[in-house]
Protein backbone atom coordinates (compact mmCIF):
# COMPACT_ATOMS: atom_id res chain seq x y z
CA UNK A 1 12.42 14.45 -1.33
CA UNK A 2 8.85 15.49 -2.17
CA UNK A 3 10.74 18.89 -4.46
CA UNK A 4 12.40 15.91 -6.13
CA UNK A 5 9.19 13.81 -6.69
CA UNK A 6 6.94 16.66 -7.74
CA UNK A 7 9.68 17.35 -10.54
CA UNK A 8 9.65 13.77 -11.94
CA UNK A 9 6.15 14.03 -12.36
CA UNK A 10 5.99 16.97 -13.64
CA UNK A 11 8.11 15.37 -16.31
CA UNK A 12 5.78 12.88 -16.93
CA UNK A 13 2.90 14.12 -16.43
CA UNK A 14 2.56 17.46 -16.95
CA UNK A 15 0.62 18.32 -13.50
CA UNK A 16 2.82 19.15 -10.33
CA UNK A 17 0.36 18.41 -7.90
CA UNK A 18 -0.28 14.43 -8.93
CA UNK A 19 -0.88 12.23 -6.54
CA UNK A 20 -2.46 9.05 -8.31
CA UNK A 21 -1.98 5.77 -8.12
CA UNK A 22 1.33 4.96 -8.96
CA UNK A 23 4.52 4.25 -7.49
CA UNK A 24 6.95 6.48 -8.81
CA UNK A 25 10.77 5.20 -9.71
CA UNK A 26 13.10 7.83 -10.72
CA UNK A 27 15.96 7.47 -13.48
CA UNK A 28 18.52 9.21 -14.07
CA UNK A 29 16.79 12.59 -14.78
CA UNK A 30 13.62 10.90 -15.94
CA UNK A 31 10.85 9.17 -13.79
CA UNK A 32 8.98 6.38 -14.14
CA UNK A 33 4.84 5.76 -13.27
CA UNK A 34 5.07 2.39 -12.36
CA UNK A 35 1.39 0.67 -10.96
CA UNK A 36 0.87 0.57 -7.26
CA UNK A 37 -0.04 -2.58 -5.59
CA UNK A 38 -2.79 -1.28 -4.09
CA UNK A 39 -3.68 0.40 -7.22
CA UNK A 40 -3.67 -2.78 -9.02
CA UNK A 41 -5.97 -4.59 -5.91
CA UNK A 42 -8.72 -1.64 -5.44
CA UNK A 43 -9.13 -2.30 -9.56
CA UNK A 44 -9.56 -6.21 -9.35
CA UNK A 45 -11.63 -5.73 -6.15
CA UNK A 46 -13.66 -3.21 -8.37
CA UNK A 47 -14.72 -6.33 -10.54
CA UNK A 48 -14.67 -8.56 -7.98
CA UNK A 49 -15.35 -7.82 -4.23
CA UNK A 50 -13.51 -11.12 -3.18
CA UNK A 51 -10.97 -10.66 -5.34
CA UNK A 52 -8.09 -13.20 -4.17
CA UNK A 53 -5.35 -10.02 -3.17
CA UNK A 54 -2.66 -12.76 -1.21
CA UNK A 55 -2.55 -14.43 -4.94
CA UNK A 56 -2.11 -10.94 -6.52
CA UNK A 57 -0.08 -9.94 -4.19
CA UNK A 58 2.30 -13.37 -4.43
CA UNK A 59 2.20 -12.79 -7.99
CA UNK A 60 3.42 -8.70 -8.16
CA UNK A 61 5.80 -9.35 -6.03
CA UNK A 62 6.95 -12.41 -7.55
CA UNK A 63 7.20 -10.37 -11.50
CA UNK A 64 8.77 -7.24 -9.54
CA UNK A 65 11.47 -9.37 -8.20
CA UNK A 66 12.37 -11.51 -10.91
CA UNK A 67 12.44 -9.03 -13.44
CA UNK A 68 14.64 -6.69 -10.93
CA UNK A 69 17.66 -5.20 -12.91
CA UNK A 70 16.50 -6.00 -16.25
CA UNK A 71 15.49 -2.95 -18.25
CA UNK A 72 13.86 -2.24 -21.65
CA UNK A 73 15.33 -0.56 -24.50
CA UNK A 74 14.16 2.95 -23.17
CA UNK A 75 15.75 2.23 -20.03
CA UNK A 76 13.27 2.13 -18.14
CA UNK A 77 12.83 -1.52 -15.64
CA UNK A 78 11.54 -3.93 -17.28
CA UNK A 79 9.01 -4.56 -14.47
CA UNK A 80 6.90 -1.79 -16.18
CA UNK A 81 5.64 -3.90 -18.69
CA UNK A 82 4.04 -6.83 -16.90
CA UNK A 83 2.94 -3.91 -14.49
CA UNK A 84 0.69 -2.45 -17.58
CA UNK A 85 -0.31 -5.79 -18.71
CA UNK A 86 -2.10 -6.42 -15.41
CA UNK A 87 -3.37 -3.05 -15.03
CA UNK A 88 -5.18 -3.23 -18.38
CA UNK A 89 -6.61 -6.66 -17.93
CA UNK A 90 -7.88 -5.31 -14.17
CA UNK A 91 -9.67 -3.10 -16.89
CA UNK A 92 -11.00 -5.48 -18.60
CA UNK A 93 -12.72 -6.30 -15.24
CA UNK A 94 -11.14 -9.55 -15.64
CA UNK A 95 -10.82 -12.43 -12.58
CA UNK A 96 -7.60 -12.80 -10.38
CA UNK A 97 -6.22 -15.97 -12.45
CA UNK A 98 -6.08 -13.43 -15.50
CA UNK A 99 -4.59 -10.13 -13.48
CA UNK A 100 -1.83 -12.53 -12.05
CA UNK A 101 -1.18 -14.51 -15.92
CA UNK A 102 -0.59 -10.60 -16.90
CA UNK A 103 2.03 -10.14 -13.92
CA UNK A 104 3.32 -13.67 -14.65
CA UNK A 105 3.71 -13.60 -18.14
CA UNK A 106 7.32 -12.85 -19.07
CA UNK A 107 9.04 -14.59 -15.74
CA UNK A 108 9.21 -17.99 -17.33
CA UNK A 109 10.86 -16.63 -21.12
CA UNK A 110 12.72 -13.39 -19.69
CA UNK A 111 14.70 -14.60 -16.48
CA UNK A 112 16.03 -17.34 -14.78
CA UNK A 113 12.88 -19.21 -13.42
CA UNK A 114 11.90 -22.04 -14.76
CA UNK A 115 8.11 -23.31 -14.73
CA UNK A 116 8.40 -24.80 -11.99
């Protein structure tokens, strides 16, 4: 398994020994970087040191799930998106309303749910 997850990134990255952040999802013989959780908390608590995680996590778990077996044009789960959003406003040392509209912000116009 690790032979297998070295090679993905080594697709995508370039550097067989990563071991950052990210959750890795392989397709087909392509992989996928895909934000960690706990990636995404250590960079809201980096702003904030009281950073609300239970409403980040409620809300990653929430877009992950929703947005399971939907994919983009490339293929790759559509989850990846809202994944980025977040990540970049976590950046943007943000607050945890903002991180979790960026995880949010498809469910409502790209699946099922409804608002509310």
């Amino acid at each position: 398994m690790r032979e297998e997850t070295v090679a993905v990134c080594l697709t995508l990255v370039g550097n067989a020994s990563y071991d950052g952040p990210y959750r890795l999802y392989p397709i087909g013989e392509k992989g996928l970087l895909m934000i960690s959780f706990d990636k995404l908390a250590d960079m809201a608590r980096a702003a904030n040191p009281q950073s609300n995680t239970d409403l980040l996590r409620r809300a990653y778990d929430f877009s992950v799930a929703e947005h399971a077996g939907q994919t983009r044009h490339s293929g790759e789960p559509y989850a990846t998106h809202p994944l980025e959003v977040a990540s970049l406003v976590a950046e943007m040392r943000l607050d945890d309303v903002a991180i979790a509209a960026g995880l949010l912000h498809d469910v409502v116009e790209d699946t099922l749910t409804s608002i509310d």
